[in-house]
Protein backbone atom coordinates (compact mmCIF):
# COMPACT_ATOMS: atom_id res chain seq x y z
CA UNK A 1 -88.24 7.81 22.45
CA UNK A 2 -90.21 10.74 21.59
CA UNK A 3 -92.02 13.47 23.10
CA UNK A 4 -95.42 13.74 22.58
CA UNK A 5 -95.90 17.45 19.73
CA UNK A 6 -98.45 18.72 22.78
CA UNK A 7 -95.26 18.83 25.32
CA UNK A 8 -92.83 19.54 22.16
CA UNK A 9 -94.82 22.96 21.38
CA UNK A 10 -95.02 23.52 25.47
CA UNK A 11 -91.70 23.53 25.82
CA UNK A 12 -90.87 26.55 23.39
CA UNK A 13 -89.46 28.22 26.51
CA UNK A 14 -90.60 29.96 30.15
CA UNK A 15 -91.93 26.82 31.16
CA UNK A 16 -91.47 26.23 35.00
CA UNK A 17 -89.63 22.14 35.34
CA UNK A 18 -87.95 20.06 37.69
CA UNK A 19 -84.84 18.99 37.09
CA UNK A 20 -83.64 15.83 39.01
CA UNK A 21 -79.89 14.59 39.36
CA UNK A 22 -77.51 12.51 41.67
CA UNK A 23 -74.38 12.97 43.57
CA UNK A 24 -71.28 11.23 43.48
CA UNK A 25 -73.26 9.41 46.02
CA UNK A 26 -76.16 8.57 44.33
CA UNK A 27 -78.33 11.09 46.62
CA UNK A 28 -80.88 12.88 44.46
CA UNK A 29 -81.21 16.44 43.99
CA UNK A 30 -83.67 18.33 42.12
CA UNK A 31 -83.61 22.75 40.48
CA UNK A 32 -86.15 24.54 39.45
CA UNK A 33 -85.41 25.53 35.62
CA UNK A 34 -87.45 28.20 33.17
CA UNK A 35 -84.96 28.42 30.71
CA UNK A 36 -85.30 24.80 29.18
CA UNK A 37 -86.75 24.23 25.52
CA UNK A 38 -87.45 21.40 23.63
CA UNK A 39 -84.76 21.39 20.91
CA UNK A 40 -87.02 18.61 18.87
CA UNK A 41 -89.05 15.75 19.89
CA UNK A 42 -86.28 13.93 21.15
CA UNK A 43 -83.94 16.63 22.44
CA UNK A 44 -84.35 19.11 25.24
CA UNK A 45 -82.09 21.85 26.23
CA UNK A 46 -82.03 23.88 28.86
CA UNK A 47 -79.21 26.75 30.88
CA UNK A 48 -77.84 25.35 33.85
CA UNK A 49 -76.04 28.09 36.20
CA UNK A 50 -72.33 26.87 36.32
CA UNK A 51 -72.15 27.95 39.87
CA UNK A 52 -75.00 25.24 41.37
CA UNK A 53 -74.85 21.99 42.26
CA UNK A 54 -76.73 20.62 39.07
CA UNK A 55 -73.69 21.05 36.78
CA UNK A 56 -71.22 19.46 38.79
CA UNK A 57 -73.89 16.54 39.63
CA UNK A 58 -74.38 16.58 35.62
CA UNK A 59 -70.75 16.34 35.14
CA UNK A 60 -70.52 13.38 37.64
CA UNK A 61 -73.33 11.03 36.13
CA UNK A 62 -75.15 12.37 33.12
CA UNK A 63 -78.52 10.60 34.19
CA UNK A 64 -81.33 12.90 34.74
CA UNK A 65 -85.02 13.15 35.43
CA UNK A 66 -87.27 15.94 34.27
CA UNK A 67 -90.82 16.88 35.47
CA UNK A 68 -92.67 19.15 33.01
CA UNK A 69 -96.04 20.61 34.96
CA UNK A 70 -98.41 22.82 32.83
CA UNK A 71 -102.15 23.89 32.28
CA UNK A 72 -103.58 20.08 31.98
CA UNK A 73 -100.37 18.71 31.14
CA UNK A 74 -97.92 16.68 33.60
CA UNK A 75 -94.98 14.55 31.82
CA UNK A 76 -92.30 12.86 33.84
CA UNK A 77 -88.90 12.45 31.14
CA UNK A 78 -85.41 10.70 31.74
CA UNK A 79 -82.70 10.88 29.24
CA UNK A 80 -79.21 11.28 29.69
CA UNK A 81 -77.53 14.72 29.50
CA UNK A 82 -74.12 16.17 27.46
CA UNK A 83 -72.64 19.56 28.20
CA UNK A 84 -72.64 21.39 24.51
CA UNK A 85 -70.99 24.74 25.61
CA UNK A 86 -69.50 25.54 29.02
CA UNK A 87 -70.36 28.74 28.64
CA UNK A 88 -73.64 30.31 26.64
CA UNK A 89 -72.98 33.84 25.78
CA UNK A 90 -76.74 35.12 26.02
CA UNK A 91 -77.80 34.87 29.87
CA UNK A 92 -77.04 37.44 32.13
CA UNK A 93 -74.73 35.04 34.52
CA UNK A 94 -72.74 31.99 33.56
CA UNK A 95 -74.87 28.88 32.45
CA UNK A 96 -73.72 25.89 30.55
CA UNK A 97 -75.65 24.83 27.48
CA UNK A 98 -76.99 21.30 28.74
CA UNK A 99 -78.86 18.76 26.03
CA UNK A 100 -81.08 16.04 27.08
CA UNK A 101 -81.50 12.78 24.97
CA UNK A 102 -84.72 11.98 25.56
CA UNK A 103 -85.15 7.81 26.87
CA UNK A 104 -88.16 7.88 28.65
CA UNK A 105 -91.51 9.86 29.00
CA UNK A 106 -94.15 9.13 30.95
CA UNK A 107 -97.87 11.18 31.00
CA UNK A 108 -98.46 11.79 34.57
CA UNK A 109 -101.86 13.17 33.65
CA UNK A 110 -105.38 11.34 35.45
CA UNK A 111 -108.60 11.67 33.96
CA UNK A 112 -110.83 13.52 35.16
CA UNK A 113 -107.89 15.86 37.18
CA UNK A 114 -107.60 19.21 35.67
CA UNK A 115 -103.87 20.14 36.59
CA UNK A 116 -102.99 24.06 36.30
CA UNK A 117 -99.43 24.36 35.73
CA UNK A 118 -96.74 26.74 37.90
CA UNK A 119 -96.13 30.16 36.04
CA UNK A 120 -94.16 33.02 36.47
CA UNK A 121 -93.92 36.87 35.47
CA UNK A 122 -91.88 39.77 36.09
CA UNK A 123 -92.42 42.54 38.62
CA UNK A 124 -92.88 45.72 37.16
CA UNK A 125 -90.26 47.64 35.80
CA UNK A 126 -88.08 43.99 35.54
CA UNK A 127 -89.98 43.28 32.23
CA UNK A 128 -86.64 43.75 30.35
CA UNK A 129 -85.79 40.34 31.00
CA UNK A 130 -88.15 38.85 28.61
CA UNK A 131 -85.76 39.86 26.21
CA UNK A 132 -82.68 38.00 28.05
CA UNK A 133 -85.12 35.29 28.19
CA UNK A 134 -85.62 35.40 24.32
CA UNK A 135 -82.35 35.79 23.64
CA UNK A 136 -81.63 32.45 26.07
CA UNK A 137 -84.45 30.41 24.27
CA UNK A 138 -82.71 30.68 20.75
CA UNK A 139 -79.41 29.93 21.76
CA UNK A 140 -81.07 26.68 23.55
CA UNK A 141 -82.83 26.03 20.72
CA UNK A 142 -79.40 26.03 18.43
CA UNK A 143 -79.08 26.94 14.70
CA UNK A 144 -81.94 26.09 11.99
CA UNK A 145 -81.31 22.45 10.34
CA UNK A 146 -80.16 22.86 7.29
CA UNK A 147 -80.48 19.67 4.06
């Protein structure tokens, strides 16, 4: 399965998404993520802070949901998740490198609904983290294919 190139070129990075898991007890749990990016059509990564409940719940059963929310663009994705590094080196705190084989996406668009997506930004004299954020986005994104 696919993501459609619309949500692909969304999900370059900074893009506010729900990330759904499930306890040892099969009791759902959801984060809010910015730092996820769409590796490829089929692949999204994102930095999961080692020190939350997501990891572990990662760790425990590798099944997850995903809600992307934008500017007129609403996609629900499930896939199945593998830790690639326990430890990234470019965010500020420790996050594990998390990819996301894409199985299922749904558009959760309606016609005739204009949805305007969640967004963030930095208070003043914080914009310095746009370049952590930068730096975070193209270690997600991994090293150029090569052929």
């Amino acid at each position: 399965m696919e993501m459609p190139r619309n949500l692909v070129e969304f999900l370059l990075g900074g893009q506010t998404c729900v990330v759904a898991a499930v306890d040892e007890r099969a009791r759902p749990m959801t984060a809010l993520m910015t730092w996820v990016v769409a590796r490829n059509p089929q692949t999204l990564t994102m930095a999961v802070d080692t020190r939350g409940q997501a990891l572990r719940h990662i760790r425990g059963n590798p099944h997850v949901a995903i809600e992307v929310l934008g500017d007129d663009l609403c996609y629900g994705l499930r896939g199945t998740a593998v830790i690639e590094k326990e430890r990234m080196q470019s965010p500020p705190f420790a996050c594990a490198l998390v990819a996301v084989r894409i199985e299922d996406v749904r558009d959760h668009g309606a016609a005739g609904v204009k949805f305007v997506g969640p967004s963030y930004s930095y208070h003043s004299g914080k914009e310095h983290r746009s370049e952590i954020e930068k730096a975070v986005f193209t270690e997600l994104m991994g090293p150029a294919p090569t052929i």
